[in-house]
Structure formats: structure tokens, C-alpha cells
PDB file of N, CA and C in Angstrom:
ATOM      1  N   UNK A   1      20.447 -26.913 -18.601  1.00  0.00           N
ATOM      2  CA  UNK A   1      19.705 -25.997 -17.761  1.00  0.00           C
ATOM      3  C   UNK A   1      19.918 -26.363 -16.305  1.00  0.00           C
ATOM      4  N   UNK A   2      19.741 -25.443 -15.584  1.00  0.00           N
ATOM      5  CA  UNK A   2      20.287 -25.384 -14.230  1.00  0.00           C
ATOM      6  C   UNK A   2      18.959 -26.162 -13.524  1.00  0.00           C
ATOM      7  N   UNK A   3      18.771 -27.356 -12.845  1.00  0.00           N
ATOM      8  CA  UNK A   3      17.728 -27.695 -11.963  1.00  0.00           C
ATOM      9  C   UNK A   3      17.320 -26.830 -10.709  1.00  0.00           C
ATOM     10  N   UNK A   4      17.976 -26.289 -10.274  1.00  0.00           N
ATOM     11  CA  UNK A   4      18.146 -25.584  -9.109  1.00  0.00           C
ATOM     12  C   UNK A   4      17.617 -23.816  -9.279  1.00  0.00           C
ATOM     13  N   UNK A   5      17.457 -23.715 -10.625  1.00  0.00           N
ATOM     14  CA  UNK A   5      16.642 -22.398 -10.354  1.00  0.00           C
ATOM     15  C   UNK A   5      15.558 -22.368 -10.878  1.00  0.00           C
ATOM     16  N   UNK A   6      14.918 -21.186 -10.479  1.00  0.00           N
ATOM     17  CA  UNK A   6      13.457 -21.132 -10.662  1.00  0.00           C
ATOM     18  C   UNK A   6      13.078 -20.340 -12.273  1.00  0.00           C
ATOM     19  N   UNK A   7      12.731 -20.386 -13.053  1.00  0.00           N
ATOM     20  CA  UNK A   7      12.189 -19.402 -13.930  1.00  0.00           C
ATOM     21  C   UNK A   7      10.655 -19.540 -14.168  1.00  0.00           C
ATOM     22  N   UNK A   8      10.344 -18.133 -13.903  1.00  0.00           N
ATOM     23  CA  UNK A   8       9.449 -17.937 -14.305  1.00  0.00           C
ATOM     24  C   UNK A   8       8.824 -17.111 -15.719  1.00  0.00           C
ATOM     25  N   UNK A   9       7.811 -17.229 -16.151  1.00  0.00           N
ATOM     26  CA  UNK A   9       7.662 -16.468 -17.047  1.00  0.00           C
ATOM     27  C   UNK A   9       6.181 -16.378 -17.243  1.00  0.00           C
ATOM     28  N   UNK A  10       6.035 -15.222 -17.952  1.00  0.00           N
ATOM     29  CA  UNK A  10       4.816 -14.202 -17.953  1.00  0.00           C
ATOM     30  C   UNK A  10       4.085 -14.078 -19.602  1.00  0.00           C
ATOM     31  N   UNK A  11       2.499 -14.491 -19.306  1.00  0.00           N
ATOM     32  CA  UNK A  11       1.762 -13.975 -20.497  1.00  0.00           C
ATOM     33  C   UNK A  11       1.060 -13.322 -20.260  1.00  0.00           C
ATOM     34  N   UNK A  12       0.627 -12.442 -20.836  1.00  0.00           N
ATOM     35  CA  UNK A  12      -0.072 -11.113 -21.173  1.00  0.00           C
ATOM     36  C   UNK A  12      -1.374 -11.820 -20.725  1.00  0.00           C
ATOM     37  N   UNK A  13      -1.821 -10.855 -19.612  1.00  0.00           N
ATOM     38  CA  UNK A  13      -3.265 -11.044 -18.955  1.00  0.00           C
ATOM     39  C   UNK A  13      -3.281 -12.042 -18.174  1.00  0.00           C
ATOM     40  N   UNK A  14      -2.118 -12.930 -17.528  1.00  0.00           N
ATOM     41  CA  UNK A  14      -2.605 -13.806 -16.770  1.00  0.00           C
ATOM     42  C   UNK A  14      -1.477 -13.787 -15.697  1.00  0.00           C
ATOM     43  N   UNK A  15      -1.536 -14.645 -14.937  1.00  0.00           N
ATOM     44  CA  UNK A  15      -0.733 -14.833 -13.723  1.00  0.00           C
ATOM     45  C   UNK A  15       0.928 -15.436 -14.382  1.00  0.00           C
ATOM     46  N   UNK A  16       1.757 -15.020 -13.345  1.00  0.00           N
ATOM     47  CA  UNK A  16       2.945 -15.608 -13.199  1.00  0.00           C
ATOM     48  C   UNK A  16       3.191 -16.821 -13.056  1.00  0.00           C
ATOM     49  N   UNK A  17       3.698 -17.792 -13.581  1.00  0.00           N
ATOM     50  CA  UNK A  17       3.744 -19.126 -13.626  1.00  0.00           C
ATOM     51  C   UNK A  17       4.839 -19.788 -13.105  1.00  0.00           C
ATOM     52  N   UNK A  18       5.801 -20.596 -12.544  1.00  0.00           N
ATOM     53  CA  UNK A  18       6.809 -21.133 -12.257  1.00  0.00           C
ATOM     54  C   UNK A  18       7.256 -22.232 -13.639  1.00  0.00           C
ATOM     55  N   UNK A  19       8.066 -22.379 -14.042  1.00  0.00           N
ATOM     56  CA  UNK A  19       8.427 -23.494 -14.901  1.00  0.00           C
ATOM     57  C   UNK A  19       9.162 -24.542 -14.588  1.00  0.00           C
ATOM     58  N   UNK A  20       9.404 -24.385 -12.841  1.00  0.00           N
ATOM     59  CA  UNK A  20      10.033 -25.555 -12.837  1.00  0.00           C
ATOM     60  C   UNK A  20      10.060 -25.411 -11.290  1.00  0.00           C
ATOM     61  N   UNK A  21      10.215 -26.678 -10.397  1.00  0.00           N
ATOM     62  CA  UNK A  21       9.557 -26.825  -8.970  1.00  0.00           C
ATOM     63  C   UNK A  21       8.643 -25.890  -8.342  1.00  0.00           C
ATOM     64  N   UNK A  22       9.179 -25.626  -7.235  1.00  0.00           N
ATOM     65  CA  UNK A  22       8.424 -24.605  -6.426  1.00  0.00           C
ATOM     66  C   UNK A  22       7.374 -25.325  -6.070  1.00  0.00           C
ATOM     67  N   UNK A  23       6.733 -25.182  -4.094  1.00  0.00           N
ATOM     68  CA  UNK A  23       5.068 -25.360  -4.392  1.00  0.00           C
ATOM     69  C   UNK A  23       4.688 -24.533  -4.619  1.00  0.00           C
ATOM     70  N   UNK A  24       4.769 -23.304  -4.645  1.00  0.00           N
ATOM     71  CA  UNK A  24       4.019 -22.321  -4.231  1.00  0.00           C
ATOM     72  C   UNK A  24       3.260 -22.002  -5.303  1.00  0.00           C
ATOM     73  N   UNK A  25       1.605 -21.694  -5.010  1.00  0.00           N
ATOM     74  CA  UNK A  25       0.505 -21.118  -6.137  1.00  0.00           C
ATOM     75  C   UNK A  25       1.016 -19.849  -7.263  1.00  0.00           C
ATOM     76  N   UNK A  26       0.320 -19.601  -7.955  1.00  0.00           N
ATOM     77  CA  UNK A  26       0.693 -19.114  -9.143  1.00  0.00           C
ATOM     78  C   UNK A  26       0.395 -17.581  -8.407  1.00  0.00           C
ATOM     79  N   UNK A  27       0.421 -16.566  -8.773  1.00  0.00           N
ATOM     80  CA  UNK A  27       0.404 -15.553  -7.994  1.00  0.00           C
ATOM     81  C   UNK A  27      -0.294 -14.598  -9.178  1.00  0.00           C
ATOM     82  N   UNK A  28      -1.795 -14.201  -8.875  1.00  0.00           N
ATOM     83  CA  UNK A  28      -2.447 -13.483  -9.737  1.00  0.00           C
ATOM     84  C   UNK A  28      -2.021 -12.070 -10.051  1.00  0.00           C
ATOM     85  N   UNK A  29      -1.671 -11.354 -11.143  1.00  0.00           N
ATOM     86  CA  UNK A  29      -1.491  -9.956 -11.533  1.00  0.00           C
ATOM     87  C   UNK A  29      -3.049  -9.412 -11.544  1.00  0.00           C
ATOM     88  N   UNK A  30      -2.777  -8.423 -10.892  1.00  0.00           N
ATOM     89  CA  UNK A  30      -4.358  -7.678 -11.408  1.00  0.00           C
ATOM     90  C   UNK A  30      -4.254  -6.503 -12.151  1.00  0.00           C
ATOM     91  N   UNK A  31      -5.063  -6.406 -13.059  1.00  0.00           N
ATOM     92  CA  UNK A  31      -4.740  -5.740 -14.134  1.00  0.00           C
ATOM     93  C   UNK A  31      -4.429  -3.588 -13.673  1.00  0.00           C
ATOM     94  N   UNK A  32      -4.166  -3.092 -13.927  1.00  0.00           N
ATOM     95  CA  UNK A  32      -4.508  -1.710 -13.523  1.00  0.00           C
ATOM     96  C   UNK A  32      -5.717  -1.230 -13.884  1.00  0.00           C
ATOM     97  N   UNK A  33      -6.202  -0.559 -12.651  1.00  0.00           N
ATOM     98  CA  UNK A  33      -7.117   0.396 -12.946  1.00  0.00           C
ATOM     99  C   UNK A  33      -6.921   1.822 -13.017  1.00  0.00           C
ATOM    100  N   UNK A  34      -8.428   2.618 -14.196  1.00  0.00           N
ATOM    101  CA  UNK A  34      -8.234   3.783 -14.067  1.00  0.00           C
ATOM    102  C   UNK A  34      -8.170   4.875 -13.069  1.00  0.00           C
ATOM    103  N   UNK A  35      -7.847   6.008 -13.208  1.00  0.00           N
ATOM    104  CA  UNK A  35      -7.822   6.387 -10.896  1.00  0.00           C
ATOM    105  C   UNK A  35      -9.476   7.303 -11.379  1.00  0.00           C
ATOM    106  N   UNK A  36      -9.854   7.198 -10.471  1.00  0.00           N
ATOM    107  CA  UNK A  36     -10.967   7.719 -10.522  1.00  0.00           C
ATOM    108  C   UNK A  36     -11.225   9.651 -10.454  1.00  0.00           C
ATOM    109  N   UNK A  37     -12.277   9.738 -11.375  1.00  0.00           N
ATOM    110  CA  UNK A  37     -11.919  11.379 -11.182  1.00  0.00           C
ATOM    111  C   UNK A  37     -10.908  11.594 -12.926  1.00  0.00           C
ATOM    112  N   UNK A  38     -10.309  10.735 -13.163  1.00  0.00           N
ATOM    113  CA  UNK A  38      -8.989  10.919 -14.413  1.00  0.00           C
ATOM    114  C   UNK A  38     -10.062  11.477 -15.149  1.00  0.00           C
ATOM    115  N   UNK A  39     -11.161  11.456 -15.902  1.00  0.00           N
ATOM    116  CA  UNK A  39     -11.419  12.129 -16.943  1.00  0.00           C
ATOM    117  C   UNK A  39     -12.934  12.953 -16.991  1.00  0.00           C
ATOM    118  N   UNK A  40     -12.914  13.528 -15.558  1.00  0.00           N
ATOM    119  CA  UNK A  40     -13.904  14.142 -15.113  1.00  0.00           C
ATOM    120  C   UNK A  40     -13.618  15.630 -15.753  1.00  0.00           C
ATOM    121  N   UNK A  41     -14.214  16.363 -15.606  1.00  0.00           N
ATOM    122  CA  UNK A  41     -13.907  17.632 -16.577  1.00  0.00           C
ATOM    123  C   UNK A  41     -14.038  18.783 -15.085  1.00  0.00           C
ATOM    124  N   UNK A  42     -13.576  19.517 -15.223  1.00  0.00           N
ATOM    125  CA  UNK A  42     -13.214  20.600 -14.498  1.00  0.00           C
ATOM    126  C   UNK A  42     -13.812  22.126 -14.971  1.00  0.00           C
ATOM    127  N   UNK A  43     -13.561  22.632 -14.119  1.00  0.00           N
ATOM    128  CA  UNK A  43     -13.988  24.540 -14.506  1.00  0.00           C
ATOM    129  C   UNK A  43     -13.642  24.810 -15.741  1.00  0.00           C
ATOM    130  N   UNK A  44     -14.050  25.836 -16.774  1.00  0.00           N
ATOM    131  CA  UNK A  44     -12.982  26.088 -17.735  1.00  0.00           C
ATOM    132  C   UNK A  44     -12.008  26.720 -17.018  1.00  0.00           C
ATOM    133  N   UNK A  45     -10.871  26.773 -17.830  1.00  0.00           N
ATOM    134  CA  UNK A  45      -9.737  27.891 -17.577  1.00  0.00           C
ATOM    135  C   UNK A  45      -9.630  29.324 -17.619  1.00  0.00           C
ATOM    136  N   UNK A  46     -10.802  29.802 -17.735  1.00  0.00           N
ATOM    137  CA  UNK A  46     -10.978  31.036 -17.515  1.00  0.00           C
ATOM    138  C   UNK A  46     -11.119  31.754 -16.288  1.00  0.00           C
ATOM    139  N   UNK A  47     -12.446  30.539 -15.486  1.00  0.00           N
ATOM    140  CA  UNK A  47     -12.936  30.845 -14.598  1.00  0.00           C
ATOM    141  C   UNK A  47     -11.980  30.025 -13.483  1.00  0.00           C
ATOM    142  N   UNK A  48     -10.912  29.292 -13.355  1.00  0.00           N
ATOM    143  CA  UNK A  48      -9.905  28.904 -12.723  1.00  0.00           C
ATOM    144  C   UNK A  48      -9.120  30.093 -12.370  1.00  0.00           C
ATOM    145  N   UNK A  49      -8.537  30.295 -13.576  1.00  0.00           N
ATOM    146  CA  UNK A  49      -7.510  31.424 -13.862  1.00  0.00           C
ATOM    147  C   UNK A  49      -8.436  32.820 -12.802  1.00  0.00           C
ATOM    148  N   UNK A  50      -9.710  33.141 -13.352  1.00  0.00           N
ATOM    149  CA  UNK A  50     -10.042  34.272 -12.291  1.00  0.00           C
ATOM    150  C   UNK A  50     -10.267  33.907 -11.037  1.00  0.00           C
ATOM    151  N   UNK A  51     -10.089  32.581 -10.628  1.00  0.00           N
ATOM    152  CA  UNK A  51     -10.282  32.483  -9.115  1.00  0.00           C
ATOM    153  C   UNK A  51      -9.201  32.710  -8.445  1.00  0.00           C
ATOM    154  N   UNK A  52      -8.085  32.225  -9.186  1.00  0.00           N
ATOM    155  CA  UNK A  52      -6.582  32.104  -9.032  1.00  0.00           C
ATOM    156  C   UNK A  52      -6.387  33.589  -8.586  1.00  0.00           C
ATOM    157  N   UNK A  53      -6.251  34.602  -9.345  1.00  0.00           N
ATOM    158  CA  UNK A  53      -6.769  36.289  -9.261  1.00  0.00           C
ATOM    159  C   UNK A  53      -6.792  36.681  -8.473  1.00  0.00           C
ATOM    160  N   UNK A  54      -7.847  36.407  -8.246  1.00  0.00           N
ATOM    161  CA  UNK A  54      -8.832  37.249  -6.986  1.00  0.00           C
ATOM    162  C   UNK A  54      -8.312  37.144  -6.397  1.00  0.00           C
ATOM    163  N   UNK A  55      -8.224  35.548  -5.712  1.00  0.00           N
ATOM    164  CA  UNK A  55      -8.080  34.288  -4.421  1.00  0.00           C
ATOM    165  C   UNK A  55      -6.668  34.690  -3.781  1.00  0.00           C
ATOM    166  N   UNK A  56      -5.791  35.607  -4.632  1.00  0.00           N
ATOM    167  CA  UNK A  56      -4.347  35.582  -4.068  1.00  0.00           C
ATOM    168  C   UNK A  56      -4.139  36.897  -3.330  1.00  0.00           C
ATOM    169  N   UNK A  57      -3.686  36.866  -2.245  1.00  0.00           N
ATOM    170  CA  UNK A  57      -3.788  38.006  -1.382  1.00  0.00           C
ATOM    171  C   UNK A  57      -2.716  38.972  -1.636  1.00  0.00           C
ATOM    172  N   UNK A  58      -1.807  38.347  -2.283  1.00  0.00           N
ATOM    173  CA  UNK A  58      -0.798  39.840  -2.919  1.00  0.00           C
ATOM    174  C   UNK A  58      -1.605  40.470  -3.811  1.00  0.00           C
ATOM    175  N   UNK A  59      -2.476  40.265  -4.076  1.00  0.00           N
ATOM    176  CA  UNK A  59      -3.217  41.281  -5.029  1.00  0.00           C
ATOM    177  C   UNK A  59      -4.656  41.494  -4.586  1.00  0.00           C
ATOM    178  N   UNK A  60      -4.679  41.897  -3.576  1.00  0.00           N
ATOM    179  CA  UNK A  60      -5.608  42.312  -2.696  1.00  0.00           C
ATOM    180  C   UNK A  60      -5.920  44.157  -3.040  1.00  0.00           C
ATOM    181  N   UNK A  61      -5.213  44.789  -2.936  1.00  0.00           N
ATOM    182  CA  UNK A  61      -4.859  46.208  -3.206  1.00  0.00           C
ATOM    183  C   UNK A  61      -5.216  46.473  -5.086  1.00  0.00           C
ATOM    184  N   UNK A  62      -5.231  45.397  -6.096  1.00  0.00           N
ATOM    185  CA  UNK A  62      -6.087  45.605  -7.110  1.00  0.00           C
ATOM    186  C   UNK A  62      -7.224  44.685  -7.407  1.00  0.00           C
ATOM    187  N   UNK A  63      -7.480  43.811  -6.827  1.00  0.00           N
ATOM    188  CA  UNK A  63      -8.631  43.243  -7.009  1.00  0.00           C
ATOM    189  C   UNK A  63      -8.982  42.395  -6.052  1.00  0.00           C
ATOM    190  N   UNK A  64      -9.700  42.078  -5.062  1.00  0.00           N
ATOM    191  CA  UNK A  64     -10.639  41.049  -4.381  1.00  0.00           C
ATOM    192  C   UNK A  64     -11.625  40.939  -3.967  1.00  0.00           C
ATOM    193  N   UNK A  65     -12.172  40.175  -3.319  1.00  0.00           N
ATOM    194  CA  UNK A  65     -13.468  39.454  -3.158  1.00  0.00           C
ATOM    195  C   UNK A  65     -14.059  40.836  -2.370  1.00  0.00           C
ATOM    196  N   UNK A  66     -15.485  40.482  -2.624  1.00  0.00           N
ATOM    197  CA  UNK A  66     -16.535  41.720  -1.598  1.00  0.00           C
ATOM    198  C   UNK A  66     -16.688  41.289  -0.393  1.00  0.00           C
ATOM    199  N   UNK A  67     -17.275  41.636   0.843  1.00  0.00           N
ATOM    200  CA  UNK A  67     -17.455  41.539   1.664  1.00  0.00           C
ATOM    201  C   UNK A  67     -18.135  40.031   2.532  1.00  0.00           C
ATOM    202  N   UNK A  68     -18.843  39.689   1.074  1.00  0.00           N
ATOM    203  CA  UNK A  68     -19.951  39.134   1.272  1.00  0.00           C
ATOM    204  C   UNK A  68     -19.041  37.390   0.641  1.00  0.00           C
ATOM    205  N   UNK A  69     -18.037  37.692  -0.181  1.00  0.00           N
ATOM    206  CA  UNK A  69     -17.039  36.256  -0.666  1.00  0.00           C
ATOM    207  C   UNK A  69     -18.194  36.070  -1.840  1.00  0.00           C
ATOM    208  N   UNK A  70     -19.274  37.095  -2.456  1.00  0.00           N
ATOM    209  CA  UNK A  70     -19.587  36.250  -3.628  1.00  0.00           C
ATOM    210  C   UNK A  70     -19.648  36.552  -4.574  1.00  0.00           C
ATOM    211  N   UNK A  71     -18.741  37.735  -4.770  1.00  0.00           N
ATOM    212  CA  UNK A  71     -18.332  38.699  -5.888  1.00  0.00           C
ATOM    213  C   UNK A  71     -17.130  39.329  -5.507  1.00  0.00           C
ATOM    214  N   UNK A  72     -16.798  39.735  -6.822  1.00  0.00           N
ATOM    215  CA  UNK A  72     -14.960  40.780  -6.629  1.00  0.00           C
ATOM    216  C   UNK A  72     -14.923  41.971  -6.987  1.00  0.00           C
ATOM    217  N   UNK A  73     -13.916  42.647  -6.419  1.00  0.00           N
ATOM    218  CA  UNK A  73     -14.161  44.124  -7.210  1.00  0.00           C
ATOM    219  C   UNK A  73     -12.799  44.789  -7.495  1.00  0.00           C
ATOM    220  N   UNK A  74     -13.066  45.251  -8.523  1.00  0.00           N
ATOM    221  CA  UNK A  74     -11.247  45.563  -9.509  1.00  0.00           C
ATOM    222  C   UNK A  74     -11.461  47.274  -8.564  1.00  0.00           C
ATOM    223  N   UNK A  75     -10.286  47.150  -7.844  1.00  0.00           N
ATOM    224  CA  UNK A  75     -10.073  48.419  -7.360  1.00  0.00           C
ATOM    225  C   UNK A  75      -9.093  49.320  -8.332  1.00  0.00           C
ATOM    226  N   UNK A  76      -8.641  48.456  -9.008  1.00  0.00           N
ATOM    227  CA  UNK A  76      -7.667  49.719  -9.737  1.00  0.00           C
ATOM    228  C   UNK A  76      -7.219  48.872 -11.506  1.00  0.00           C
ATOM    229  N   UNK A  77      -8.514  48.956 -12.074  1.00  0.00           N
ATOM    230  CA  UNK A  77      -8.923  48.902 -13.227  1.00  0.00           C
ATOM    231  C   UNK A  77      -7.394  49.074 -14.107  1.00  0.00           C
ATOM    232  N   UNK A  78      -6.587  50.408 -14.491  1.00  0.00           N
ATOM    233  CA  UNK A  78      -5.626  50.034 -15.114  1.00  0.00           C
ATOM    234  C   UNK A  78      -4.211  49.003 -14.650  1.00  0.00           C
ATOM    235  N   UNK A  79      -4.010  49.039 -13.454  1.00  0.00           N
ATOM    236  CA  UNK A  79      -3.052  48.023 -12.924  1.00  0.00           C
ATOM    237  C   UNK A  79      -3.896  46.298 -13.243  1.00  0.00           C
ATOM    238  N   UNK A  80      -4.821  46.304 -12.943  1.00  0.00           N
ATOM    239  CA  UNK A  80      -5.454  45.181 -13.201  1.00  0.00           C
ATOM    240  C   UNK A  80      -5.075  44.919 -14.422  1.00  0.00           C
ATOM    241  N   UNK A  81      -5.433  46.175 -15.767  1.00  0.00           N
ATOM    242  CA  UNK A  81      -5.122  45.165 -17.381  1.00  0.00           C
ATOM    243  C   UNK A  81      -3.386  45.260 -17.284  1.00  0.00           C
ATOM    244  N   UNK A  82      -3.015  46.006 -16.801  1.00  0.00           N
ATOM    245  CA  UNK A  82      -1.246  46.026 -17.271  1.00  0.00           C
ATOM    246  C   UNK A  82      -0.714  45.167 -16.464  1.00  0.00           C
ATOM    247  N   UNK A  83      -1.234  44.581 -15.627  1.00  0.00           N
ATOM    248  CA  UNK A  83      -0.316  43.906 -14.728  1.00  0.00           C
ATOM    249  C   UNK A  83      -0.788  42.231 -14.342  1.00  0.00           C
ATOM    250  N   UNK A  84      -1.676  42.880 -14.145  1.00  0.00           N
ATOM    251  CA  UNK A  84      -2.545  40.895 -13.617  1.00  0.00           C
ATOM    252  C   UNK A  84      -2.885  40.198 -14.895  1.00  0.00           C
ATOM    253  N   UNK A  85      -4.053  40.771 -16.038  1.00  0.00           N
ATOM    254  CA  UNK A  85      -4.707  40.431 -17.119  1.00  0.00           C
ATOM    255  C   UNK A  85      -3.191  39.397 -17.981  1.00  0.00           C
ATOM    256  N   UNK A  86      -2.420  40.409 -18.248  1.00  0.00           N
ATOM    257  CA  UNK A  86      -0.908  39.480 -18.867  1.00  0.00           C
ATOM    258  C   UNK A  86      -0.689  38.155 -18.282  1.00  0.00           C
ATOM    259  N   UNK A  87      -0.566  38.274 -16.943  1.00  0.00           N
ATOM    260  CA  UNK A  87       0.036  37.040 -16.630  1.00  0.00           C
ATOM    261  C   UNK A  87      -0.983  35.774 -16.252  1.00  0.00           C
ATOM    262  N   UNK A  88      -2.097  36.139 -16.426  1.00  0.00           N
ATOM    263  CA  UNK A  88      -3.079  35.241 -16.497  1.00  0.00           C
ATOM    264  C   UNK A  88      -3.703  34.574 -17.871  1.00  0.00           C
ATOM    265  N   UNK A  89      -3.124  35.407 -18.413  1.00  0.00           N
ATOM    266  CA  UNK A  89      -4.045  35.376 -20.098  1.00  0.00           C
ATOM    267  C   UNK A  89      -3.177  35.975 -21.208  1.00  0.00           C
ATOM    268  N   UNK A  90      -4.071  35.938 -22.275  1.00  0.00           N
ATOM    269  CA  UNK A  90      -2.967  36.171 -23.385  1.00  0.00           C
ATOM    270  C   UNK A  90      -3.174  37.428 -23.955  1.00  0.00           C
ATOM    271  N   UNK A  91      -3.745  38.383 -23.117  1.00  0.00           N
ATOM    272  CA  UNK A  91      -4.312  39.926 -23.475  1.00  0.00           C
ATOM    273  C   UNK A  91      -4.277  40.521 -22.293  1.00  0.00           C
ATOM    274  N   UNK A  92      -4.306  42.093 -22.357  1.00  0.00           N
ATOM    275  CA  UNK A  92      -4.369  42.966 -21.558  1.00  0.00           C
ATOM    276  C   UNK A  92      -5.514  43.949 -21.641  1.00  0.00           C
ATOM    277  N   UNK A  93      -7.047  43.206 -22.219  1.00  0.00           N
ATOM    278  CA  UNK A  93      -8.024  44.189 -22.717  1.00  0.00           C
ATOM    279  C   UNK A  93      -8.928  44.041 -21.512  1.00  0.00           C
ATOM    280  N   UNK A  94      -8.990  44.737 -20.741  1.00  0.00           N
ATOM    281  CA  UNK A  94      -9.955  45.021 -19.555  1.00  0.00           C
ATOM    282  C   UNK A  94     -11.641  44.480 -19.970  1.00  0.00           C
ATOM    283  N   UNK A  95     -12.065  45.145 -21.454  1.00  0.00           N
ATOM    284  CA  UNK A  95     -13.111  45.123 -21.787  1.00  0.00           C
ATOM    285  C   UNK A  95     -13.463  43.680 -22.502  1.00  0.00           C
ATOM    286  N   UNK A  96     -12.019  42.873 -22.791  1.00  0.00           N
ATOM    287  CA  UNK A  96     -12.507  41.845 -23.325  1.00  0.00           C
ATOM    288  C   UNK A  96     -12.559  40.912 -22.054  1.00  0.00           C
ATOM    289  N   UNK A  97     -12.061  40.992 -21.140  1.00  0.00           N
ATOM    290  CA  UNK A  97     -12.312  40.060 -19.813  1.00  0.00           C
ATOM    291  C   UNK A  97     -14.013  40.176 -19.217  1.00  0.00           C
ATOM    292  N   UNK A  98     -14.182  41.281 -19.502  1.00  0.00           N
ATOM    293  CA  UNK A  98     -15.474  41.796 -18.921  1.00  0.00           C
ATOM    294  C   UNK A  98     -16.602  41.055 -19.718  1.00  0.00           C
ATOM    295  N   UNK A  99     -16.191  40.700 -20.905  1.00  0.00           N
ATOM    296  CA  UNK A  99     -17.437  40.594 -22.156  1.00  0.00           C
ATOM    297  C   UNK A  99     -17.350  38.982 -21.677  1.00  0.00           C
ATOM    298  N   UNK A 100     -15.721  38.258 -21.458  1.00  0.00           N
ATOM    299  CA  UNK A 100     -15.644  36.821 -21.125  1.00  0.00           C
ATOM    300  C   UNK A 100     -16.694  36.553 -19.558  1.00  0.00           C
ATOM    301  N   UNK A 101     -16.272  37.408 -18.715  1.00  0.00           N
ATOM    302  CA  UNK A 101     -16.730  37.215 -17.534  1.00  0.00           C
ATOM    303  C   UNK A 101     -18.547  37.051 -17.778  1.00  0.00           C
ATOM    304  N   UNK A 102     -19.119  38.145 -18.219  1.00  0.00           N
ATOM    305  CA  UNK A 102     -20.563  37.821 -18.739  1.00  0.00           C
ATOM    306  C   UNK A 102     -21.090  36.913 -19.240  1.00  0.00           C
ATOM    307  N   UNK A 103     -20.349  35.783 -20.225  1.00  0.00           N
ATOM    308  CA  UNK A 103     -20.730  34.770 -20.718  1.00  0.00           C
ATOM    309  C   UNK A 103     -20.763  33.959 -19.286  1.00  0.00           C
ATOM    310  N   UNK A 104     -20.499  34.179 -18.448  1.00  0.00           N
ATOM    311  CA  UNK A 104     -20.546  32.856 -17.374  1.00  0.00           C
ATOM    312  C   UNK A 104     -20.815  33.478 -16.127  1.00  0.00           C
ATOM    313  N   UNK A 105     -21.253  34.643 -16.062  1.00  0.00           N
ATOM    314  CA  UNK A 105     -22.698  35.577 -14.669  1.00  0.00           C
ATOM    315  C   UNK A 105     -23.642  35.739 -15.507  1.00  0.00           C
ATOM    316  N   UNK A 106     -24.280  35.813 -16.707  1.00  0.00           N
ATOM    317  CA  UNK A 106     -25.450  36.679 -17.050  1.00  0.00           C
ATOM    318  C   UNK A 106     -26.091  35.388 -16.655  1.00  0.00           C
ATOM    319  N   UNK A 107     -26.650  34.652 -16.130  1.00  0.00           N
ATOM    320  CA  UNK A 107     -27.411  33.767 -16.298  1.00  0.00           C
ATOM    321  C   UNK A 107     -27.598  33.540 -14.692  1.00  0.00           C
ATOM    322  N   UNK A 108     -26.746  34.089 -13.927  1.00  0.00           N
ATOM    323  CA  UNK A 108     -26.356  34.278 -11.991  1.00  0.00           C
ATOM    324  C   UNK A 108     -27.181  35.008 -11.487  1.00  0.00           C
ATOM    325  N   UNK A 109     -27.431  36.232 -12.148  1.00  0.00           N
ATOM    326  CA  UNK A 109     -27.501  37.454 -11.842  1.00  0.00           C
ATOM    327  C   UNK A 109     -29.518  37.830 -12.107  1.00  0.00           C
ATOM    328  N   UNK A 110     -29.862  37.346 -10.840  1.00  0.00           N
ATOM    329  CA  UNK A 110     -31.555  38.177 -11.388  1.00  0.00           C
ATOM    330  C   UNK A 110     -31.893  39.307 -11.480  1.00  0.00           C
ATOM    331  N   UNK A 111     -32.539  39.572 -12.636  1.00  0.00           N
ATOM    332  CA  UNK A 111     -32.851  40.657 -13.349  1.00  0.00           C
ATOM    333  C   UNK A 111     -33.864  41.779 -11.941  1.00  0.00           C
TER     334      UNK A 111
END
């Protein structure tokens, strides 16, 4: 074995070690952490997907926000299912977006 070089070598969970001269201290690994936020839960994808929608200004002329930014309004109901509904989702049923959208305003909205 060569005197003149260094090897080091590594166990699981602990610092780097020298096996042969060197002064220098052992040099601590720190383990990884998780990133914070990683398994926080988010909007569903429904209500993403309709923000996405609205929120995009090429499609301003069939659907966007009211005046007020706290509601939207489908200006042109069949371009909306033939054209937007597809590429957002996996249907083109106007009435079934409407029935989805209710599950997540009826509870917004005072009577």
C-alpha cells in the first residue's frame, strides 16, 4: 500500500474518516432533510384547473373574471364546452362542470 495517499472511507450515518495520516478533523455529513412544504396538500385539481381557465387572458372573450375578481362568467357557453372544457378535463359536458363547480360554492354563497 502506498504511504503517501490518503484513503478515506465512509459508514452509513456517520462522518468521513481518514485511514491513514492527515491532521485534519473528521468532517461531519449531515444527513438530508425533507424541503419543507413537500407534502403539504394543495387545491384539488379541479379548482386549479378552473383558475388556470379563467386566469388566462386568451380566453377572455369566452370566459373571465367579473368585475369585482370574485366570480367568472362563461360568455359563450358552447365554445366554452367544445373548446376550453376538453383541454382542461376529460369531458365536454357544460352541465357536468356546473354540478362539479357547486360541490365547492354551495357552501360560499349566502342564501
Amino acid at each position: 500500500m502506498n504511504p503517501y495517499l490518503t484513503v478515506k472511507q465512509e459508514y452509513a450515518g456517520s462522518s468521513l474518516l481518514p485511514l491513514s495520516g492527515g491532521d485534519e478533523p473528521p468532517t461531519m455529513m449531515i444527513p438530508p432533510q425533507p424541503m419543507e412544504g413537500l407534502h403539504d396538500t394543495g387545491p384539488p385539481p379541479f379548482l386549479t384547473k378552473t383558475f388556470d381557465m379563467v386566469d388566462d387572458p386568451m380566453t377572455n372573450h369566452i370566459v373571465s373574471w367579473s368585475r369585482g375578481g370574485f366570480s367568472f362568467i362563461v360568455w359563450d357557453p358552447y365554445s366554452f364546452s367544445a373548446n376550453l372544457l376538453p383541454r382542461y378535463f376529460k369531458h365536454n359536458n357544460f352541465s357536468s362542470f356546473v354540478r362539479q363547480l357547486n360541490t365547492y360554492v354551495s357552501g360560499l354563497i349566502p342564501s
